[in-house]
N, C-alpha and C. Protein backbone atom coordinates (compact mmCIF):
# COMPACT_ATOMS: atom_id res chain seq x y z
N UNK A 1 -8.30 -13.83 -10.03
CA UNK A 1 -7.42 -13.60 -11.15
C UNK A 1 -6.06 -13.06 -10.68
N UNK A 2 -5.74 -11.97 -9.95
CA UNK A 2 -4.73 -11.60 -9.58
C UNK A 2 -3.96 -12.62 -8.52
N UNK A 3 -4.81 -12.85 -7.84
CA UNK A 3 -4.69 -14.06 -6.41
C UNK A 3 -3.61 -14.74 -7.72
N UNK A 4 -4.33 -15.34 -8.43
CA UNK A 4 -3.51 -16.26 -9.16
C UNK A 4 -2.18 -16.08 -9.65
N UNK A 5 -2.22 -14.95 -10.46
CA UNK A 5 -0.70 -14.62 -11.06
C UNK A 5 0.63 -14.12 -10.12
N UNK A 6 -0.38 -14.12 -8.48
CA UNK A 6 0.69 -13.88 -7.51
C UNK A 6 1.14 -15.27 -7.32
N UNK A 7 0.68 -16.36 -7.45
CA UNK A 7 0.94 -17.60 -7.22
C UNK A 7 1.52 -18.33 -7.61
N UNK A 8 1.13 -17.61 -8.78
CA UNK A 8 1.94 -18.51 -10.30
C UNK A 8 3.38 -17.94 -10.19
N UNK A 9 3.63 -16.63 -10.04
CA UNK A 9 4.97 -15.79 -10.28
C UNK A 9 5.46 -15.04 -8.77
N UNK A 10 5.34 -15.58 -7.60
CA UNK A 10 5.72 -14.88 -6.31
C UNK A 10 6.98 -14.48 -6.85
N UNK A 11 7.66 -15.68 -6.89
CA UNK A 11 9.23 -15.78 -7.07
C UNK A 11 9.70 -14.39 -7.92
N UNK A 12 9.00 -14.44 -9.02
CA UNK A 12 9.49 -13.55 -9.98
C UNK A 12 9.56 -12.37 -9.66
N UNK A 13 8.23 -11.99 -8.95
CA UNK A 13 7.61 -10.76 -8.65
C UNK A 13 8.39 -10.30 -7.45
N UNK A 14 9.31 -10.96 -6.32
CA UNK A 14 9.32 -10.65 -5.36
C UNK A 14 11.50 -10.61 -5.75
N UNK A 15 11.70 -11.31 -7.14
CA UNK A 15 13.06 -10.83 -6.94
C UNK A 15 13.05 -9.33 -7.95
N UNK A 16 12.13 -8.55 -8.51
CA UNK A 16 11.84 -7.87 -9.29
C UNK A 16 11.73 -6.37 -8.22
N UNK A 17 11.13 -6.56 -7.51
CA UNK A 17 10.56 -5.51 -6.60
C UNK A 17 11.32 -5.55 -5.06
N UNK A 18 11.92 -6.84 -4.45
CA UNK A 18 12.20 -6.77 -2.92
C UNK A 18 13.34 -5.16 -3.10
N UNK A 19 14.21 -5.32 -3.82
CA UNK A 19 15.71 -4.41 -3.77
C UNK A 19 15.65 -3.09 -4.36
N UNK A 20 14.23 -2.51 -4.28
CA UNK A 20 13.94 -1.38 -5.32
C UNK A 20 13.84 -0.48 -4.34
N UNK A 21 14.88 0.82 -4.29
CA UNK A 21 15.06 1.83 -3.59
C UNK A 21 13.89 2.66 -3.35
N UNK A 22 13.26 2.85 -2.26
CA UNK A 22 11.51 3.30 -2.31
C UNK A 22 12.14 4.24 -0.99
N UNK A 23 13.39 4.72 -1.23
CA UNK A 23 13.79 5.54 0.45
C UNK A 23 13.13 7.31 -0.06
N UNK A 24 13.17 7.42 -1.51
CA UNK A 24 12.37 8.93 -1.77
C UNK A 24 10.95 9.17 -1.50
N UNK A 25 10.42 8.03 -1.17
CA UNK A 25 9.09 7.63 -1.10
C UNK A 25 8.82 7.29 0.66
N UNK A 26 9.87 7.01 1.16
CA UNK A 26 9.55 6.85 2.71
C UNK A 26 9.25 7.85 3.11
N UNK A 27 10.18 9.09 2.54
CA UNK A 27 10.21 10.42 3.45
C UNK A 27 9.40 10.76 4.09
N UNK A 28 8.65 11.36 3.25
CA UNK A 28 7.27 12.16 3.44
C UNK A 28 6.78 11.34 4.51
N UNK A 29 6.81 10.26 4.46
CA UNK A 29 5.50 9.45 5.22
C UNK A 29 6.46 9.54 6.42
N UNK A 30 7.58 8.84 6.58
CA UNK A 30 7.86 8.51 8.57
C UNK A 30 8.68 10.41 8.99
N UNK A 31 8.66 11.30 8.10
CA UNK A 31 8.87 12.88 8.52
C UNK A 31 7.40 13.05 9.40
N UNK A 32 6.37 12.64 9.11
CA UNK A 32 4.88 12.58 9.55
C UNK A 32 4.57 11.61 10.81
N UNK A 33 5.40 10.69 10.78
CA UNK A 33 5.32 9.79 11.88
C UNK A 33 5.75 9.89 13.06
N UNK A 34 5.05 9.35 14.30
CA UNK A 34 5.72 9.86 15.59
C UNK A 34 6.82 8.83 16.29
N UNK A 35 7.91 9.11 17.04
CA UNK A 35 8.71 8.12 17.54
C UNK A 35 8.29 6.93 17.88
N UNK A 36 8.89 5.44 17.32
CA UNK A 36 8.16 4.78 17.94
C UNK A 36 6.35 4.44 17.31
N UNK A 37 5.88 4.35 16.31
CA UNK A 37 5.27 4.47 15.68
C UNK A 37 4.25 3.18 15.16
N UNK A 38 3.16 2.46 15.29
CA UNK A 38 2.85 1.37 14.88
C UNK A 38 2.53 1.84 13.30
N UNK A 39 3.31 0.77 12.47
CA UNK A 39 3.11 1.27 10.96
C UNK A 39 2.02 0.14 10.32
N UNK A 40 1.35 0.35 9.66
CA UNK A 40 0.98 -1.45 9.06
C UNK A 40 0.74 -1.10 7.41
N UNK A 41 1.64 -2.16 6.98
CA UNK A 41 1.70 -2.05 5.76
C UNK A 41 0.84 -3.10 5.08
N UNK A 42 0.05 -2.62 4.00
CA UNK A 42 -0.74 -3.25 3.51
C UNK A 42 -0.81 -3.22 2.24
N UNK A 43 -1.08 -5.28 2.19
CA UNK A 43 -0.76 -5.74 0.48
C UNK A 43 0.55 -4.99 0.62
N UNK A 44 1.83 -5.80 1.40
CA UNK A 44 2.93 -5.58 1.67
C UNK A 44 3.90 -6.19 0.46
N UNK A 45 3.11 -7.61 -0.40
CA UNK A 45 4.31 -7.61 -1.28
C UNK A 45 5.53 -8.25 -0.73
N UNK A 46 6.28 -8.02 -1.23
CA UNK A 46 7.96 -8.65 -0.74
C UNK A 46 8.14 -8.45 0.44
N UNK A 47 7.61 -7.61 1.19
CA UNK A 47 7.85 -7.19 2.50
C UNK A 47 9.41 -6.14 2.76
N UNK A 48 9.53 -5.53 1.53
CA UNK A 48 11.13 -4.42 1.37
C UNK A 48 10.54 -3.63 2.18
N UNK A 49 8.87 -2.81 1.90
CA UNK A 49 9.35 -1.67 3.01
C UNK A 49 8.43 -2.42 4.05
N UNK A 50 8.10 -3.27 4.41
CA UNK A 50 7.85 -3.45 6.24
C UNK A 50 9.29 -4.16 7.16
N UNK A 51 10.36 -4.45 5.99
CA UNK A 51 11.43 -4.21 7.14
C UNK A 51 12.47 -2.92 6.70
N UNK A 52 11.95 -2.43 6.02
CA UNK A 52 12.68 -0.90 5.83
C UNK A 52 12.27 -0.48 7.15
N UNK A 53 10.69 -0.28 7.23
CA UNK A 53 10.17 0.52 8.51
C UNK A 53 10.69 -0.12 9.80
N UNK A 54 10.47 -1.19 9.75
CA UNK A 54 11.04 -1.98 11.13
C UNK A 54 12.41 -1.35 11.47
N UNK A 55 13.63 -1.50 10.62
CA UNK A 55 14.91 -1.14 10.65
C UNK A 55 15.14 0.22 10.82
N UNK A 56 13.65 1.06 11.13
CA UNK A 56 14.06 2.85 11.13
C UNK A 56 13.39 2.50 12.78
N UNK A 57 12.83 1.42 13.66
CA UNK A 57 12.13 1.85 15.08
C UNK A 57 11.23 1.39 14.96
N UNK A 58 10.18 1.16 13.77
CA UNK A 58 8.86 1.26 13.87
C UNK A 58 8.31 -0.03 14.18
N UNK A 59 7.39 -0.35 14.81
CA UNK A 59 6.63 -1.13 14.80
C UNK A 59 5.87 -1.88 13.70
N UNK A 60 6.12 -2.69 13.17
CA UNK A 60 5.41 -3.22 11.73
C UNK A 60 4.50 -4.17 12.11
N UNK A 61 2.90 -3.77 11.51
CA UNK A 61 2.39 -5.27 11.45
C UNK A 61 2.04 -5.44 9.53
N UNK A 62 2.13 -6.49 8.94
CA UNK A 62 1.85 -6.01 7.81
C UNK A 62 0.73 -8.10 7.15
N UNK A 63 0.00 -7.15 6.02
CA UNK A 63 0.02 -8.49 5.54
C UNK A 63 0.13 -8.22 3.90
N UNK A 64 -0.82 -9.28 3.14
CA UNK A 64 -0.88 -9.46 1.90
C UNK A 64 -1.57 -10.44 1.50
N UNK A 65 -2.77 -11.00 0.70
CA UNK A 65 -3.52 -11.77 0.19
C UNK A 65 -2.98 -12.82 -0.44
N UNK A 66 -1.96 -12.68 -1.02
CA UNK A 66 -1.27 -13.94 -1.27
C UNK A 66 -0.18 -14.89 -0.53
N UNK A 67 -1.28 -16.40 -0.41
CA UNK A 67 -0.16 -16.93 0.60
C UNK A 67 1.56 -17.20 0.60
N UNK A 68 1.73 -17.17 -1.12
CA UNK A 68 2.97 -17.01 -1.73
C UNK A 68 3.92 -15.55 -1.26
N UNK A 69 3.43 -14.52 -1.43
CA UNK A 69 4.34 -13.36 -0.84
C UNK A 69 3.70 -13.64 0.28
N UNK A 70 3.21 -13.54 1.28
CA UNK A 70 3.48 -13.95 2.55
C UNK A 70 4.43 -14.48 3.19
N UNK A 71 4.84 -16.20 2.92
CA UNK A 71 5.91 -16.49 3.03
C UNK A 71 7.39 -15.95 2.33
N UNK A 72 7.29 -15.05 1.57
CA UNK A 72 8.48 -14.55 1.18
C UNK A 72 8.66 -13.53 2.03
N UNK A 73 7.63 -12.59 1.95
CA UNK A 73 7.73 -11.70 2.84
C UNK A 73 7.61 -11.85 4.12
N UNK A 74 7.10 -12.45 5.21
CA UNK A 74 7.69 -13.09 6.41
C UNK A 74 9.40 -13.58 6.27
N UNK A 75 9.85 -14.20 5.11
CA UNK A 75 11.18 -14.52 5.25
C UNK A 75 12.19 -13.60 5.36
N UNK A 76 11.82 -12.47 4.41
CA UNK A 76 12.83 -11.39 3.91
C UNK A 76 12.61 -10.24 5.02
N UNK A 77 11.45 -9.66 5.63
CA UNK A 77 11.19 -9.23 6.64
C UNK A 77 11.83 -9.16 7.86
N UNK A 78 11.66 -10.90 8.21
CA UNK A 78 11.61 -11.53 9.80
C UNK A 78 10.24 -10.89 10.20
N UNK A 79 9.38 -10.54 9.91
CA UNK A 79 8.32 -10.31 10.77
C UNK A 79 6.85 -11.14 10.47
N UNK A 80 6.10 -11.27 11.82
CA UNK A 80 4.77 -12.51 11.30
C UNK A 80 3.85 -12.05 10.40
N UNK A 81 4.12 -12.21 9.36
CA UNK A 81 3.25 -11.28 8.05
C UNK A 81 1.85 -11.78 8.01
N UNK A 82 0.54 -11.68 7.89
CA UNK A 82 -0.69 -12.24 7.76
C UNK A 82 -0.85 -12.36 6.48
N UNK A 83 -1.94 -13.48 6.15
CA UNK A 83 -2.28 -13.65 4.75
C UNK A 83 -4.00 -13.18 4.99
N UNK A 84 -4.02 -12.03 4.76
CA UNK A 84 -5.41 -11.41 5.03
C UNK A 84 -5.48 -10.80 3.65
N UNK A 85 -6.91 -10.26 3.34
CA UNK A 85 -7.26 -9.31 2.11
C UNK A 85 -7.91 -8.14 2.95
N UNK A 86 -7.74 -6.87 1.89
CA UNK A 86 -8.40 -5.80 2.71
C UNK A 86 -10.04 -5.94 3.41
N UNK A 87 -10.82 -6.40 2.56
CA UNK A 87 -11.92 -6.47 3.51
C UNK A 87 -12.39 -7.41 4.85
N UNK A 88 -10.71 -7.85 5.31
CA UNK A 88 -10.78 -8.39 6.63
C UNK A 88 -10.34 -7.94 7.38
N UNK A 89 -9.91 -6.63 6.99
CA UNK A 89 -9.19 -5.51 8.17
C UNK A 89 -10.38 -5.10 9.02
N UNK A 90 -10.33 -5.60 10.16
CA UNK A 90 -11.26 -4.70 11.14
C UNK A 90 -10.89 -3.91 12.25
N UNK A 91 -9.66 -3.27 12.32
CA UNK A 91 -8.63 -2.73 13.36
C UNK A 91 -9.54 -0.79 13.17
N UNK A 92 -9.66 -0.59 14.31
CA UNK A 92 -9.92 0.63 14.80
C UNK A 92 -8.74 0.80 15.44
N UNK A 93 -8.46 2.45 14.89
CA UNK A 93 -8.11 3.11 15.54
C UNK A 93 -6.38 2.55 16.05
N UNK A 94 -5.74 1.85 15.45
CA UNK A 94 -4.81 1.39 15.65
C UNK A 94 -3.49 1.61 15.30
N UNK A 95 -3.45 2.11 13.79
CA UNK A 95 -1.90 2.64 13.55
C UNK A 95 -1.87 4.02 13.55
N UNK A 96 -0.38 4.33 13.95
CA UNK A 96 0.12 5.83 13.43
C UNK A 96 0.19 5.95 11.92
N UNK A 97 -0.01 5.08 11.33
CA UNK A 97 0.89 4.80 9.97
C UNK A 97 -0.08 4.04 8.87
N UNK A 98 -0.43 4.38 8.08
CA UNK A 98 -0.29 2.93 6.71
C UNK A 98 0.17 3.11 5.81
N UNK A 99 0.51 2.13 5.25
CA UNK A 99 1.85 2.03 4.05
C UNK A 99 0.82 1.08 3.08
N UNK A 100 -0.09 1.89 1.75
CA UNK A 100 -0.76 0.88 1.21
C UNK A 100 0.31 0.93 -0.72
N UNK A 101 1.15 0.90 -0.54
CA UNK A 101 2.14 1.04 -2.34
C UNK A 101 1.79 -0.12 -3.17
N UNK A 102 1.68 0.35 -4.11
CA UNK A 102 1.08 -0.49 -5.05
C UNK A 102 0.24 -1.77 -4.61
N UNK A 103 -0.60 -1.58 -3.65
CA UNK A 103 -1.43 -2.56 -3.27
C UNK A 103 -2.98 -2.31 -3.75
N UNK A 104 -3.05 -1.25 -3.26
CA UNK A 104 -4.54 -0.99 -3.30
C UNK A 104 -4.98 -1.04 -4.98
N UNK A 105 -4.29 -0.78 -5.61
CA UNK A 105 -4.37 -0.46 -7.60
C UNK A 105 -5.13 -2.08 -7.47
N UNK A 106 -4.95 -3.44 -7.03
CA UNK A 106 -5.37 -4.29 -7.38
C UNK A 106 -6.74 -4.90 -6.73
N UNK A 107 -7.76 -3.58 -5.98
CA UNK A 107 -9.16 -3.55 -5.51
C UNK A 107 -9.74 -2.65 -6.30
N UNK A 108 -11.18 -3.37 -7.15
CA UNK A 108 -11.66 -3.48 -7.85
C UNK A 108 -12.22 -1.91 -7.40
N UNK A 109 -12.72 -1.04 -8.53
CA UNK A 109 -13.24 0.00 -8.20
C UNK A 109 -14.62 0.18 -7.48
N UNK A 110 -15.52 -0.84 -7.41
CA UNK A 110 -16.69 -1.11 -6.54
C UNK A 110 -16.04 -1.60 -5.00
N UNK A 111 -15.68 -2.04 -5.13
CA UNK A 111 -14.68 -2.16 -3.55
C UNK A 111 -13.93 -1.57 -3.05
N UNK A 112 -13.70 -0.62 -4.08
CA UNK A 112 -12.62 0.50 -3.22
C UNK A 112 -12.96 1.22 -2.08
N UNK A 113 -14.53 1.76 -1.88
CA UNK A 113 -14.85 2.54 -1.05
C UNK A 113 -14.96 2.18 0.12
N UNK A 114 -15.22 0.40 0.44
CA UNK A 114 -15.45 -0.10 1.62
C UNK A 114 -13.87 -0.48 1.79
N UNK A 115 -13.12 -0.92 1.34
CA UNK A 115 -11.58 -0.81 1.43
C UNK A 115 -11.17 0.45 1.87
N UNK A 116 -11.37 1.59 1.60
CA UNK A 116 -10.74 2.58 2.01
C UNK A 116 -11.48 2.88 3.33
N UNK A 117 -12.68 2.64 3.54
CA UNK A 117 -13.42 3.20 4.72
C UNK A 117 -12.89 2.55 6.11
N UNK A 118 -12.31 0.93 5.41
CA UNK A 118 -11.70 0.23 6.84
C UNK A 118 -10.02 0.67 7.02
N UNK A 119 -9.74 0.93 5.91
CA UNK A 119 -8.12 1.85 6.36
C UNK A 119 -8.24 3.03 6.98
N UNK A 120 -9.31 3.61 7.06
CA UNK A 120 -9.31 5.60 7.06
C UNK A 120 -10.20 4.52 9.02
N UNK A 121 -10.95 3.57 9.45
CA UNK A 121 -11.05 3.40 10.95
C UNK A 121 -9.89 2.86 11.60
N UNK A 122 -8.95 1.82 10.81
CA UNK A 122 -7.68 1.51 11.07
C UNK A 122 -6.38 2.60 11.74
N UNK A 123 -6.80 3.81 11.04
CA UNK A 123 -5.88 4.72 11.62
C UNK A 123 -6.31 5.56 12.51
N UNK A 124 -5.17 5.79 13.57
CA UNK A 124 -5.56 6.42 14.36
C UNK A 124 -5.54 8.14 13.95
N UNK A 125 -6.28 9.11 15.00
CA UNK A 125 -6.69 10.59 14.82
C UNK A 125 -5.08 10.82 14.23
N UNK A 126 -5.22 12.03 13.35
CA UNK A 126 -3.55 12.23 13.12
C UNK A 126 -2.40 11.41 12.28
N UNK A 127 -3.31 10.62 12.21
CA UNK A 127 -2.24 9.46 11.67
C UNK A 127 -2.09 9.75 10.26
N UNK A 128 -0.84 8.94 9.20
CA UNK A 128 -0.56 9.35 8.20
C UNK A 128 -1.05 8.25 7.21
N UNK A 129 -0.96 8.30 6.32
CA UNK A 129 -1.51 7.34 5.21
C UNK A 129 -1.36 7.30 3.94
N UNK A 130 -0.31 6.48 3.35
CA UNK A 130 0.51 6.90 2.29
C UNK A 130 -0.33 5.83 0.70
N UNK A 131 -0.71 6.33 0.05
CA UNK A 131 -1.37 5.08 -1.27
C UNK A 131 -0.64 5.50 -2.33
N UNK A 132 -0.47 4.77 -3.29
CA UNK A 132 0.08 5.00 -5.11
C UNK A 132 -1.03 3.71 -5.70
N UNK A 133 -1.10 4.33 -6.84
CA UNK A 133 -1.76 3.79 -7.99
C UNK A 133 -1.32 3.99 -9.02
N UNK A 134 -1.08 3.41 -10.19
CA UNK A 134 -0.70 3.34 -11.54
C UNK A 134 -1.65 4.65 -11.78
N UNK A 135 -1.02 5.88 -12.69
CA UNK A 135 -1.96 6.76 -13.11
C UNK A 135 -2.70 6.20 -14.19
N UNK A 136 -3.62 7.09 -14.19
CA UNK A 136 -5.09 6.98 -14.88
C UNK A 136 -6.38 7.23 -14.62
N UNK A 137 -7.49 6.84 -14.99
CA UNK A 137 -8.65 6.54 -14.96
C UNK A 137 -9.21 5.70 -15.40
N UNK A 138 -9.58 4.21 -14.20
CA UNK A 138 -10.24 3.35 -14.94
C UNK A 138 -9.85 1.82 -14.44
N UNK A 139 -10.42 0.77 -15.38
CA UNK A 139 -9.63 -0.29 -14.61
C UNK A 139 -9.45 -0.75 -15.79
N UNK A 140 -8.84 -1.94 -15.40
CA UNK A 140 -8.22 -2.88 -16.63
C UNK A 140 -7.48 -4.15 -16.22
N UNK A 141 -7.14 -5.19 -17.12
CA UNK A 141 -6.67 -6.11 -17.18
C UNK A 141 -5.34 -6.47 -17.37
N UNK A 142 -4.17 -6.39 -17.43
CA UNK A 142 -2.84 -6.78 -17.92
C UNK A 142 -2.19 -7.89 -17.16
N UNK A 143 -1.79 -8.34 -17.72
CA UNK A 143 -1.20 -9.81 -17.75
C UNK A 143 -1.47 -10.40 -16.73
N UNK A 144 -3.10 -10.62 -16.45
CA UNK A 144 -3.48 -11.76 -15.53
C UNK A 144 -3.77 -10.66 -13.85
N UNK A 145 -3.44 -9.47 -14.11
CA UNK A 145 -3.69 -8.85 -12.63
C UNK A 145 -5.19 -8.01 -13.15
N UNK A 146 -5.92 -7.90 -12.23
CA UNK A 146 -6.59 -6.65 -12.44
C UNK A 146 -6.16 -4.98 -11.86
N UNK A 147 -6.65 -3.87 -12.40
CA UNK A 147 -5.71 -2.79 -11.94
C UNK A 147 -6.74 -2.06 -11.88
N UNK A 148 -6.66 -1.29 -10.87
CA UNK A 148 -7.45 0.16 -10.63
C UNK A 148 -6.55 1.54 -11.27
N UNK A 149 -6.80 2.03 -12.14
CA UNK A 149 -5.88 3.25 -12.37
C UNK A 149 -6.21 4.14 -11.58
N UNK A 150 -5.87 5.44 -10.77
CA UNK A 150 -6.20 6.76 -10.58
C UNK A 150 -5.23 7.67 -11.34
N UNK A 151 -5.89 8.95 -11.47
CA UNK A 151 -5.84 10.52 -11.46
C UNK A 151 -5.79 10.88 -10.02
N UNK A 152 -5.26 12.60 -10.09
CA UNK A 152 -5.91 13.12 -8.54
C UNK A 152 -7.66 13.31 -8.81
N UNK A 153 -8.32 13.80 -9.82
CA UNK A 153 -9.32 13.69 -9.80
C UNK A 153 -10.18 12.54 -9.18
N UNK A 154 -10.07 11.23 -9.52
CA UNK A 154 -10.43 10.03 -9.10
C UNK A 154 -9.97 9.96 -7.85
N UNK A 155 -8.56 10.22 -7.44
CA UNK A 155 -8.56 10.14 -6.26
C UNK A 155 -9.06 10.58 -5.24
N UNK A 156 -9.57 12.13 -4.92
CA UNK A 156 -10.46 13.13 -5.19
C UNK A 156 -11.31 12.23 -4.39
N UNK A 157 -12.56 11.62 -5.43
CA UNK A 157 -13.25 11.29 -5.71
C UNK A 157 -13.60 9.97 -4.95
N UNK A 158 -12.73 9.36 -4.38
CA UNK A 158 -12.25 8.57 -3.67
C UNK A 158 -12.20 8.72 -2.24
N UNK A 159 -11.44 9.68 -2.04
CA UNK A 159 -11.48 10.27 -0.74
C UNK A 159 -12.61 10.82 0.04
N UNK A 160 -13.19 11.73 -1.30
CA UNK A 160 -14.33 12.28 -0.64
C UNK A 160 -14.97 12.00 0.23
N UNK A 161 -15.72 10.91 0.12
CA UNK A 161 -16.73 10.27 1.00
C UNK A 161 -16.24 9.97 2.99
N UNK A 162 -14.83 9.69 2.55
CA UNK A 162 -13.74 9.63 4.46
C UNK A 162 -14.20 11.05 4.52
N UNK A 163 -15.31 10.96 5.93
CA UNK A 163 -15.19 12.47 6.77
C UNK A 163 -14.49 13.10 7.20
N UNK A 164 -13.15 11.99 8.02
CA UNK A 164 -12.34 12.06 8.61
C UNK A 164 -10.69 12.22 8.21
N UNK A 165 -10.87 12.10 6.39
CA UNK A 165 -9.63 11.70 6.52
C UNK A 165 -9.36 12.79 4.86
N UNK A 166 -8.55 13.90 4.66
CA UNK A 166 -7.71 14.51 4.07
C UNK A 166 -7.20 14.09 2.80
N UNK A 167 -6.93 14.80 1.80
CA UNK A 167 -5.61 14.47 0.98
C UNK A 167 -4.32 15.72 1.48
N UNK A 168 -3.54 15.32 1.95
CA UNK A 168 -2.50 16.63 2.13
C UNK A 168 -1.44 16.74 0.98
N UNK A 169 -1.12 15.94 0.03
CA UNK A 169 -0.04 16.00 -1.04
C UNK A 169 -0.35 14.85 -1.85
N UNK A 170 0.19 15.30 -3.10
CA UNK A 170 -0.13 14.20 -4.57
C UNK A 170 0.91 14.64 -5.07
N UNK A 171 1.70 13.37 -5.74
CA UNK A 171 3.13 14.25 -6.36
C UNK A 171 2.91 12.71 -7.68
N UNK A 172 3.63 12.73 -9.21
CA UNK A 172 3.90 11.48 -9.47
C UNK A 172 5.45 11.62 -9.56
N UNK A 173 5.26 10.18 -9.93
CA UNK A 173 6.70 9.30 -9.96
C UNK A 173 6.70 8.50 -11.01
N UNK A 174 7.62 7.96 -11.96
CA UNK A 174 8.32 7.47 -13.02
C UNK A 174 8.32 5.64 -12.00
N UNK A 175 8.10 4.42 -12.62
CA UNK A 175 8.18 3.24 -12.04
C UNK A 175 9.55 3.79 -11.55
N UNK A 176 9.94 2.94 -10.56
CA UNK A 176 11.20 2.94 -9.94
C UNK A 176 12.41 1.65 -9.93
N UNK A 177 11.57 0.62 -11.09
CA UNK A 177 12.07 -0.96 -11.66
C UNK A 177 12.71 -0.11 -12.81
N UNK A 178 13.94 -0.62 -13.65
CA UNK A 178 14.93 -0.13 -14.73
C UNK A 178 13.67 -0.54 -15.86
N UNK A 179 12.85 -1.40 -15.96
CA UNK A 179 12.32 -1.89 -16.89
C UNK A 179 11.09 -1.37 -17.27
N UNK A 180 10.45 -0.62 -16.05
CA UNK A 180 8.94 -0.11 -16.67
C UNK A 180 9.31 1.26 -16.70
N UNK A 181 8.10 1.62 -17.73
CA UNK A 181 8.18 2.96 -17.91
C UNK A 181 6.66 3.12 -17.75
N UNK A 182 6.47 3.82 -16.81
CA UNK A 182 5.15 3.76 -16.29
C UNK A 182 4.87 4.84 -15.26
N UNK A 183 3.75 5.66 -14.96
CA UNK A 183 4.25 6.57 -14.09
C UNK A 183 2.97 6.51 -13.05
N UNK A 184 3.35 6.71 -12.05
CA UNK A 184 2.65 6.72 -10.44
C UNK A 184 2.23 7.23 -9.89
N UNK A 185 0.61 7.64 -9.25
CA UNK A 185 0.46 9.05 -8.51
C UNK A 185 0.38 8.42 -7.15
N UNK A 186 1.80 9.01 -6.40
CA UNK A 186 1.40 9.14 -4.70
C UNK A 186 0.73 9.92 -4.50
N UNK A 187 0.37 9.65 -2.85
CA UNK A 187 -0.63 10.29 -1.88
C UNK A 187 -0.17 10.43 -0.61
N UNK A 188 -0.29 11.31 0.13
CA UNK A 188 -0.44 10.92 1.62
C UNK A 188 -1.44 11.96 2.13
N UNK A 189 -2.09 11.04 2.91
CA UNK A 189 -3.50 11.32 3.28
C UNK A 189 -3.36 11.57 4.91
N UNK A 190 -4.07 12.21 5.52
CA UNK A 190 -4.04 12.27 7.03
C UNK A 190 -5.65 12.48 7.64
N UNK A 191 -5.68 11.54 8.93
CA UNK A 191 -6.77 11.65 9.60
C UNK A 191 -7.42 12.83 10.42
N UNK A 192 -7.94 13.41 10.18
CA UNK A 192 -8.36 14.70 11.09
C UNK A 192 -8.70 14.07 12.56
C-alpha cells in the first residue's frame, strides 16, 4: 500500500520535501558524530539529508524501498542509493550514525521490533541514532500510506527491549512543510 502511493506520487512527494530546511534537526545528531563519520540514512526519501550529510564530510550510504525515490534520490544526492526495505538490513556494527526521519512511521507496528533490532546491530558501540514519528499512539491509514504514530511512552516501549541501545533526548516539532500542521516526536538514541 504505501510501496504504491510512493510510486504513484515520487514526483510530488520528492518536490514537497527535497528543499525543506531539516538543519535544526541535524544538530543534535552530527554535534554527536565523530570526524569523518559513516552515516546511513534510512528510508532516505528525496535524499535532502544524505547529501546534506555528505556536504558536512560524512560518509553516506543510504537507501529507500521505493524504486521511484531511489532514482530521485540517487539523482539529487549524487550518491549510489539502494532500493532495499528495512528488513534487509543486515550490517553489523557499521555506522557511526543513522538518520531514520520520517521513515520508520511507515513499519507496521508488529515489525517494528525486528526493524529496530537490525538498526540498534547496524550501529556501531557509541554510535548515534536519530528517529521521528508522527505523534501519537497507534496506526492508521491516510491517503494510501500506512503510519505508525508514537508518544515517548510508545517510544519507551519500543526501545525497551534494545539492551544495548538508550533513549538520550525526545523533543517535538511542528511539520516543517508550510502546509501541514502536524506535530513530530524526535529522538536520538545512542548505543551503549
Amino acid at each position: 500500500m504505501t510501496l504504491n502511493y510512493y510510486r504513484q506520487h515520487a514526483g510530488r512527494f520528492f518536490t514537497s520535501t527535497v528543499s525543506v530546511d531539516m538543519s535544526a534537526l541535524y544538530q543534535p545528531f552530527v554535534a554527536a558524530l565523530p570526524d569523518g563519520a559513516t552515516v546511513l540514512d534510512a528510508g532516505c526519501g528525496s535524499g535532502r539529508d544524505s547529501k546534506a550529510f555528505a556536504g558536512m564530510g560524512y560518509r553516506v550510504e543510504a537507501f529507500d524501498a521505493s524504486a521511484q525515490m531511489v532514482a530521485l534520490a540517487t539523482e539529487h544526492s549524487g550518491l549510489a542509493v539502494q532500493e532495499m526495505h528495512f528488513d534487509q538490513l543486515d550490517a553489523v556494527a557499521r555506522y557511526d550514525g543513522i538518520w531514520c526521519c520520517a521513515s520508520l512511521l511507515h513499519v507496521s507496528q508488529a515489525e517494528l521490533p525486528d526493524v529496530m533490532q537490525r538498526l540498534a546491530r547496524a550501529l556501531k558501540p557509541g554510535g548515534v541514532w536519530y528517529v521521528s514519528f508522527k505523534y501519537g499512539d497507534g496506526e492508521r491509514v491516510q491517503e494510501g500510506r500506512h503510519f505508525s504514530d508514537l508518544n515517548e511512552a510508545a517510544l519507551e516501549r519500543l526501545v525497551a527491549p534494545l539492551k544495548t541501545v538508550r533513549i538520550t533526548s525526545t523533543w517535538q516539532t511542528a511539520d516543517k512543510r508550510p502546509d501541514r500542521n502536524e506535530i513530530w516526536l524526535n529522538a536520538l538514541l545512542r548505543k551503549i
